[in-house]
PDB file of N, CA and C in Angstrom:
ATOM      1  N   UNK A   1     -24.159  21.955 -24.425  1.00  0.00           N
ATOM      2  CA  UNK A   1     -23.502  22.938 -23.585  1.00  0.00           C
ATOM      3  C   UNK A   1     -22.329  23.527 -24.365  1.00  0.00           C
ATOM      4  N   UNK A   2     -21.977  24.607 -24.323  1.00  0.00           N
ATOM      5  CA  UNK A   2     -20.644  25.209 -24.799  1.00  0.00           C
ATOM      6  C   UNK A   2     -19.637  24.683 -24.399  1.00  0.00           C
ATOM      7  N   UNK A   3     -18.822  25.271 -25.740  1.00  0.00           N
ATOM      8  CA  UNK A   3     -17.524  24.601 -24.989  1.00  0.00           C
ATOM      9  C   UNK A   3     -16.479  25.030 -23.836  1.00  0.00           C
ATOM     10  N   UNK A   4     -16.742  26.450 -23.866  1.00  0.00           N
ATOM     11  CA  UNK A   4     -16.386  26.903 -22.675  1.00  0.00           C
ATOM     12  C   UNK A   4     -16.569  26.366 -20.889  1.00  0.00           C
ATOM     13  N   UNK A   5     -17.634  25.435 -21.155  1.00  0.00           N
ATOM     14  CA  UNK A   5     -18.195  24.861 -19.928  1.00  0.00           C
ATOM     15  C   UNK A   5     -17.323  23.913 -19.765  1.00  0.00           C
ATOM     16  N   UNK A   6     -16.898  22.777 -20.583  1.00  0.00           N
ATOM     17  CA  UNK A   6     -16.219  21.444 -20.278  1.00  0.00           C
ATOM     18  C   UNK A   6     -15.102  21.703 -19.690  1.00  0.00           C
ATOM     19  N   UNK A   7     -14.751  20.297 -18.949  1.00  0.00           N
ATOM     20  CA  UNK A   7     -13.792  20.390 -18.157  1.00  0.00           C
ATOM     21  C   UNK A   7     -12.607  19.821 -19.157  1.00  0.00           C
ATOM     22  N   UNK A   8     -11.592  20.175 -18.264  1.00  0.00           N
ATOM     23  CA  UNK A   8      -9.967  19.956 -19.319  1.00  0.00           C
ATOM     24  C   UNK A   8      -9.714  18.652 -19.328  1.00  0.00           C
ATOM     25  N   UNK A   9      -9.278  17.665 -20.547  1.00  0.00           N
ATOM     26  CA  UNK A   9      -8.798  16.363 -20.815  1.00  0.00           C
ATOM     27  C   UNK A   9      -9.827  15.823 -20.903  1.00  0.00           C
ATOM     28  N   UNK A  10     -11.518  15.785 -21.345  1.00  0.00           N
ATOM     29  CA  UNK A  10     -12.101  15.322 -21.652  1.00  0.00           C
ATOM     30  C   UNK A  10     -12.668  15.657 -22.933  1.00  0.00           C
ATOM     31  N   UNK A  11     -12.527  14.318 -24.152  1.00  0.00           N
ATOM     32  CA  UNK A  11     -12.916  14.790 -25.443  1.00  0.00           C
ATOM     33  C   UNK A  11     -14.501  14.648 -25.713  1.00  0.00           C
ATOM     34  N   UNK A  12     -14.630  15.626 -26.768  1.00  0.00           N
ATOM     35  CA  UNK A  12     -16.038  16.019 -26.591  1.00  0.00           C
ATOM     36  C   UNK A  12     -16.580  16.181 -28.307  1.00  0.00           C
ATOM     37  N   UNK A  13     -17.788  15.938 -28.453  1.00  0.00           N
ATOM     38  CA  UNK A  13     -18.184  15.802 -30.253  1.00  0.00           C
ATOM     39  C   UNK A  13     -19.181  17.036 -30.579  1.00  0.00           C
ATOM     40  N   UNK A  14     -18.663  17.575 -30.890  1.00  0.00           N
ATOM     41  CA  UNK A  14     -19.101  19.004 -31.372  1.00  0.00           C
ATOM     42  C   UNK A  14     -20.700  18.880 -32.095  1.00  0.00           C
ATOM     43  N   UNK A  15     -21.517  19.255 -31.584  1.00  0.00           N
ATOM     44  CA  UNK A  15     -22.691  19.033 -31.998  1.00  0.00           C
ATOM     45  C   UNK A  15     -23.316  20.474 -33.143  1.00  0.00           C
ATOM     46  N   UNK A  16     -22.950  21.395 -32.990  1.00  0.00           N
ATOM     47  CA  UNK A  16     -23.712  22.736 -33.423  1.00  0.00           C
ATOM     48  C   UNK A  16     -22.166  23.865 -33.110  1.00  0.00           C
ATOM     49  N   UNK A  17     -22.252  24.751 -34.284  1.00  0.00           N
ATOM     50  CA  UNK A  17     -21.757  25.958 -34.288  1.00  0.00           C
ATOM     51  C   UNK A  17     -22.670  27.268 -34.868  1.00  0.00           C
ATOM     52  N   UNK A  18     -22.878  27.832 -33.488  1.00  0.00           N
ATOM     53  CA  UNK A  18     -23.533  29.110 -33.817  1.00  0.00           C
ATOM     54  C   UNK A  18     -22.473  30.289 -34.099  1.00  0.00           C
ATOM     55  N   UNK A  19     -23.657  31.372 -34.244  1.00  0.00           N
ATOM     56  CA  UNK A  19     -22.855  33.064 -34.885  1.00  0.00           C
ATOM     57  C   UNK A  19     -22.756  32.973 -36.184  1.00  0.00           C
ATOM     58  N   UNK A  20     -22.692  34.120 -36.977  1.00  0.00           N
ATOM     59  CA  UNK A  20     -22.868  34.582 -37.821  1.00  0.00           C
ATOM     60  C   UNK A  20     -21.983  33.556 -39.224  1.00  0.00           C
ATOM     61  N   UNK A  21     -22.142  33.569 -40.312  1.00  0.00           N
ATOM     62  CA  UNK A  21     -21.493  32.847 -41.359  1.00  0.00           C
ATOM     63  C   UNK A  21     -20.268  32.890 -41.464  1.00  0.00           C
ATOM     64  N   UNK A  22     -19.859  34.186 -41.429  1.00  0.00           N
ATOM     65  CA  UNK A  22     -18.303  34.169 -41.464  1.00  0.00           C
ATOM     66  C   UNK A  22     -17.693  34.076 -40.363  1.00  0.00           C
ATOM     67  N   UNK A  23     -18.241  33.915 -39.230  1.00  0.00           N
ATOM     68  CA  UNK A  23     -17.803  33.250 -37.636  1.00  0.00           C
ATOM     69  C   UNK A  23     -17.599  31.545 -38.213  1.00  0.00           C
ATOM     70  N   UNK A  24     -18.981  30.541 -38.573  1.00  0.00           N
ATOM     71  CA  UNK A  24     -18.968  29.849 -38.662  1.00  0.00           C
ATOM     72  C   UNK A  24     -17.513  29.000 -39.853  1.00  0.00           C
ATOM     73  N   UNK A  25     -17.825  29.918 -40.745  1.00  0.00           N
ATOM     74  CA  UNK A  25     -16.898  29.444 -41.598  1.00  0.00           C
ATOM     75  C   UNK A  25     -14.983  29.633 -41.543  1.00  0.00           C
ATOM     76  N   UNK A  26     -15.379  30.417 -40.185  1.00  0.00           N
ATOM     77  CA  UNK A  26     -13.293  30.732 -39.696  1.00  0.00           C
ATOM     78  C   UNK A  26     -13.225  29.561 -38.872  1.00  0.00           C
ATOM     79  N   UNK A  27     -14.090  29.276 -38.051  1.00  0.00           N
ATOM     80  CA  UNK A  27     -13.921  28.061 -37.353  1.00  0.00           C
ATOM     81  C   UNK A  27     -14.080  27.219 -37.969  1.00  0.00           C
ATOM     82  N   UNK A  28     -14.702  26.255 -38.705  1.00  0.00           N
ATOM     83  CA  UNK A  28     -14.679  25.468 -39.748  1.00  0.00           C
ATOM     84  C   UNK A  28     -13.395  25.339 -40.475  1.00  0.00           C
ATOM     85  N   UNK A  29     -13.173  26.215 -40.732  1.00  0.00           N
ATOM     86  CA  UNK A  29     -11.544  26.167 -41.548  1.00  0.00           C
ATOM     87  C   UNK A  29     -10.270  25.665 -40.261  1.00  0.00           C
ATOM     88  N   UNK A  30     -10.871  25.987 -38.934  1.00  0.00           N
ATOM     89  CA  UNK A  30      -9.501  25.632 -37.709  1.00  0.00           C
ATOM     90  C   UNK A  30      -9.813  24.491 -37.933  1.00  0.00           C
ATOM     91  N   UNK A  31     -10.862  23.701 -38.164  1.00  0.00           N
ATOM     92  CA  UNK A  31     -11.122  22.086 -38.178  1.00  0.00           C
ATOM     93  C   UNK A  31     -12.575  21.715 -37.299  1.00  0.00           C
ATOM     94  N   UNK A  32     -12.943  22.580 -36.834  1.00  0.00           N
ATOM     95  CA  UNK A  32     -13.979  22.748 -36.006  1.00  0.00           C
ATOM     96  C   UNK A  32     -15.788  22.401 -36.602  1.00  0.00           C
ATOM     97  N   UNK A  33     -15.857  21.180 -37.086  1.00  0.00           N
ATOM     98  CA  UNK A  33     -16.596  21.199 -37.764  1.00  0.00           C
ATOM     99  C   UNK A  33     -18.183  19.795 -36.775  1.00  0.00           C
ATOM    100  N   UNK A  34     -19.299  20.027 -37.502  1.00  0.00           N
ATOM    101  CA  UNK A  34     -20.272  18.891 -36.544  1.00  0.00           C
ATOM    102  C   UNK A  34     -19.667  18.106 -36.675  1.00  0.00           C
ATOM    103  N   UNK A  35     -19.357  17.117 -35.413  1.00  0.00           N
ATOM    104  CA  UNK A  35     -19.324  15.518 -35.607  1.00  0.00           C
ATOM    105  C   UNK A  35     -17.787  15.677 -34.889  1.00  0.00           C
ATOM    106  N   UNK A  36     -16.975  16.199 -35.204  1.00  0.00           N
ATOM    107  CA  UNK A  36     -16.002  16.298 -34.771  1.00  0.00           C
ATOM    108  C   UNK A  36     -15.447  16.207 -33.819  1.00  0.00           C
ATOM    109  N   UNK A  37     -14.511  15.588 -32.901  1.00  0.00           N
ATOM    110  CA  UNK A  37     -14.342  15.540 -31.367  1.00  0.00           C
ATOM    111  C   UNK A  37     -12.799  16.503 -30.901  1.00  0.00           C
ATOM    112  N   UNK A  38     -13.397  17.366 -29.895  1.00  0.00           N
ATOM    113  CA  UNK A  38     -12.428  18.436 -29.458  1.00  0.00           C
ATOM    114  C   UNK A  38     -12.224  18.261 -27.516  1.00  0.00           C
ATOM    115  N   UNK A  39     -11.099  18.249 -27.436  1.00  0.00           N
ATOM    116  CA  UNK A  39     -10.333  18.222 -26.211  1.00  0.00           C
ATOM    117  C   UNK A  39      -9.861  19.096 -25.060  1.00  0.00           C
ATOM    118  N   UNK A  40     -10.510  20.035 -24.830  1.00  0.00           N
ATOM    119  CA  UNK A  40      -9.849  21.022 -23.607  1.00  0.00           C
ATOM    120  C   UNK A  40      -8.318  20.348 -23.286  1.00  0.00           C
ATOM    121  N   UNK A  41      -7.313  21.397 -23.619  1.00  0.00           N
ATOM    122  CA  UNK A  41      -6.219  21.144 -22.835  1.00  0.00           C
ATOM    123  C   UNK A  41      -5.791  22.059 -21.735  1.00  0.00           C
ATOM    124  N   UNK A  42      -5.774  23.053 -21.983  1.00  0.00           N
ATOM    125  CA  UNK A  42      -6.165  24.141 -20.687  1.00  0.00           C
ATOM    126  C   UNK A  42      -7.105  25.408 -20.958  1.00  0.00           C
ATOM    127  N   UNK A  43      -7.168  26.049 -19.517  1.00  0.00           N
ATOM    128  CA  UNK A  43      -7.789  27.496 -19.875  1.00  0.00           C
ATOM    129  C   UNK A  43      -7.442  28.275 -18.831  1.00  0.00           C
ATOM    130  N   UNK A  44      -6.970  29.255 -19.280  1.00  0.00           N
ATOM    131  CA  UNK A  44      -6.818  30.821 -18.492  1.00  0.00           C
ATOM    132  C   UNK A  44      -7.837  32.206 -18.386  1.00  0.00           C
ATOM    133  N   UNK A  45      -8.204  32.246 -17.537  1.00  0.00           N
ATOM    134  CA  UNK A  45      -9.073  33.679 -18.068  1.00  0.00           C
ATOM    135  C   UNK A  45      -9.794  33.504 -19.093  1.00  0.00           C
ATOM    136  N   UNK A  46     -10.195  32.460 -19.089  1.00  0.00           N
ATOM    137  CA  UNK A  46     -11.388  32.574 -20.030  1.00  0.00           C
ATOM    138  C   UNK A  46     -10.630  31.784 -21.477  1.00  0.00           C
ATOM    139  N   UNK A  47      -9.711  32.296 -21.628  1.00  0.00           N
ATOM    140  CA  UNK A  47      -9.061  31.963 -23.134  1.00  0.00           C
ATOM    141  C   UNK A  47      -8.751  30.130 -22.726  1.00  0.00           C
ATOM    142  N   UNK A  48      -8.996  29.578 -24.239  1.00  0.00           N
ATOM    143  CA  UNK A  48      -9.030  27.549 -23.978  1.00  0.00           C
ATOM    144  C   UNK A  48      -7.721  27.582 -25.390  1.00  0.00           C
ATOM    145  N   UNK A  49      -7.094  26.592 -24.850  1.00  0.00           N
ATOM    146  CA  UNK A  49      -6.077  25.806 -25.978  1.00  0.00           C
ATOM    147  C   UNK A  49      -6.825  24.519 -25.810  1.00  0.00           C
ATOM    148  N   UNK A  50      -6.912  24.507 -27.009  1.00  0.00           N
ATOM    149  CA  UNK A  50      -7.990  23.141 -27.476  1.00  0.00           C
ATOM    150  C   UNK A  50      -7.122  21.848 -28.102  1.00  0.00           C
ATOM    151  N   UNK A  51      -7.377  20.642 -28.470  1.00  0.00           N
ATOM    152  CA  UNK A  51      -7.046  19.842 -29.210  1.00  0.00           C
ATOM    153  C   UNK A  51      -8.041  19.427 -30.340  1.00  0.00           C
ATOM    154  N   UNK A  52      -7.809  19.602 -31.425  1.00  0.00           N
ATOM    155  CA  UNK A  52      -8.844  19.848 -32.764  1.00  0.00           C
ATOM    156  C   UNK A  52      -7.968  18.939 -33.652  1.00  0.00           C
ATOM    157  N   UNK A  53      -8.234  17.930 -34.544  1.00  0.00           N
ATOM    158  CA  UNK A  53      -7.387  17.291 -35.742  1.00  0.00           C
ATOM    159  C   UNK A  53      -6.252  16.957 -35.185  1.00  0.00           C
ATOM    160  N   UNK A  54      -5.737  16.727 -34.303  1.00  0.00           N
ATOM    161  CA  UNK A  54      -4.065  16.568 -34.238  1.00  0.00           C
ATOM    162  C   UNK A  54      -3.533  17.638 -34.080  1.00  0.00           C
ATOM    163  N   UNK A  55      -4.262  19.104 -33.797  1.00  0.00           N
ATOM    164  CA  UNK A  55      -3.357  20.340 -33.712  1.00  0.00           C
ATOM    165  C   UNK A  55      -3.908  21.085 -32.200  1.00  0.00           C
ATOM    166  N   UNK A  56      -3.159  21.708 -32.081  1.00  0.00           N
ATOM    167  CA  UNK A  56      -3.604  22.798 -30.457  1.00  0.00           C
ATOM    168  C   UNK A  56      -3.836  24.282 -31.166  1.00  0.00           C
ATOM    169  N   UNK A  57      -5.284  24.295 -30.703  1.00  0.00           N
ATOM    170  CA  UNK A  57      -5.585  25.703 -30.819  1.00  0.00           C
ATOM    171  C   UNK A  57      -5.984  26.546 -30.102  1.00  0.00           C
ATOM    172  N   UNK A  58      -5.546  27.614 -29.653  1.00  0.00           N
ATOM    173  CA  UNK A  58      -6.261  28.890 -29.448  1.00  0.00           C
ATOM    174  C   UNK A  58      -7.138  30.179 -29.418  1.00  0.00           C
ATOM    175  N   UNK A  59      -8.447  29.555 -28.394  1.00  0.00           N
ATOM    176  CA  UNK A  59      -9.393  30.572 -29.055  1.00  0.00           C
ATOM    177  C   UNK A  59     -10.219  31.504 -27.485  1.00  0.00           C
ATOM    178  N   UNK A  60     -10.302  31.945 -27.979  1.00  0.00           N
ATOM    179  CA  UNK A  60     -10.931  32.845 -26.745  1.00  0.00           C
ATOM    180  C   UNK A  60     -12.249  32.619 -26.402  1.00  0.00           C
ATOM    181  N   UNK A  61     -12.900  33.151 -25.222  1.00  0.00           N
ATOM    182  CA  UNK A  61     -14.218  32.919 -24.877  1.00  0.00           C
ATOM    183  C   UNK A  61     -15.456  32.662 -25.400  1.00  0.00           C
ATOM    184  N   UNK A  62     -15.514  33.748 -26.162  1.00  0.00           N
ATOM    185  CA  UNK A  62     -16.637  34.286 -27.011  1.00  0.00           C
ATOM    186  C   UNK A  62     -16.760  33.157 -28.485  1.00  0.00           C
ATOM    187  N   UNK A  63     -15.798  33.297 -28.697  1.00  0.00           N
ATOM    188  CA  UNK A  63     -15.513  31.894 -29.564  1.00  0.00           C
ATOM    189  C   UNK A  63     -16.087  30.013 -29.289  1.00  0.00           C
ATOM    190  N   UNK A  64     -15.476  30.268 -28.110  1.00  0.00           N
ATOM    191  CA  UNK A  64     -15.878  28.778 -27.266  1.00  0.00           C
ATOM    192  C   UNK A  64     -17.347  28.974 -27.037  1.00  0.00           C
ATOM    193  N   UNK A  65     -17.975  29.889 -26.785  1.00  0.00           N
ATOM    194  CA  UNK A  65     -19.299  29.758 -26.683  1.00  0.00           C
ATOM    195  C   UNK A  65     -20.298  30.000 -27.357  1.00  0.00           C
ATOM    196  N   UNK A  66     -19.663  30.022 -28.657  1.00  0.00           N
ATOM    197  CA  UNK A  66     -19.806  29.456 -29.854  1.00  0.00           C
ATOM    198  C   UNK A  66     -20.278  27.945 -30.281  1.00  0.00           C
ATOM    199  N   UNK A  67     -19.564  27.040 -29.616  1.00  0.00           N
ATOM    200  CA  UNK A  67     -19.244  25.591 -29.573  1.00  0.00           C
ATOM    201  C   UNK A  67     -20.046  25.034 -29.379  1.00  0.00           C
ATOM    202  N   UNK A  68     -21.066  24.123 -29.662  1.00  0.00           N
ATOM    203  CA  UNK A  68     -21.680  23.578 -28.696  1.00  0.00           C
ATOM    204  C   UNK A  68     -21.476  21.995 -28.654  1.00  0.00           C
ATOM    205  N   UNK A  69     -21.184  21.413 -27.801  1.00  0.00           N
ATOM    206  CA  UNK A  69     -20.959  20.011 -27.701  1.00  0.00           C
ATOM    207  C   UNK A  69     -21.775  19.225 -26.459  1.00  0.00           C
TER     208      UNK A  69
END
């Protein structure tokens, strides 16, 4: 399921990142990589602040559903 779907404060292991190469490879560089476990900390309108590596990030919809975990 995307990551846009999960609910907030539950960590989650990133299974697949779709979209194009240089989609894949900007996210990859936030830390966003398979295997990896990512955290909903909130979401507004669509837009998620995530927990990734020890850092909070910000990414928008289209992005998150991107994610798949």
């Amino acid at each position: 399921m995307p990551l846009s779907m999960v609910n907030a404060g539950e960590p989650n292991v990133i299974k697949r990142i779709g979209g194009k190469e240089e989609t894949r490879k900007f996210l990859e560089s936030l830390g966003f990589v398979i295997g990896g476990t990512v955290t909903v900390i909130s979401e507004a309108s669509g837009n998620m602040i995530v927990n990734i590596k020890d850092s909070r990030i910000a990414i928008g919809k289209d992005m998150a559903n991107k994610i798949m975990v």
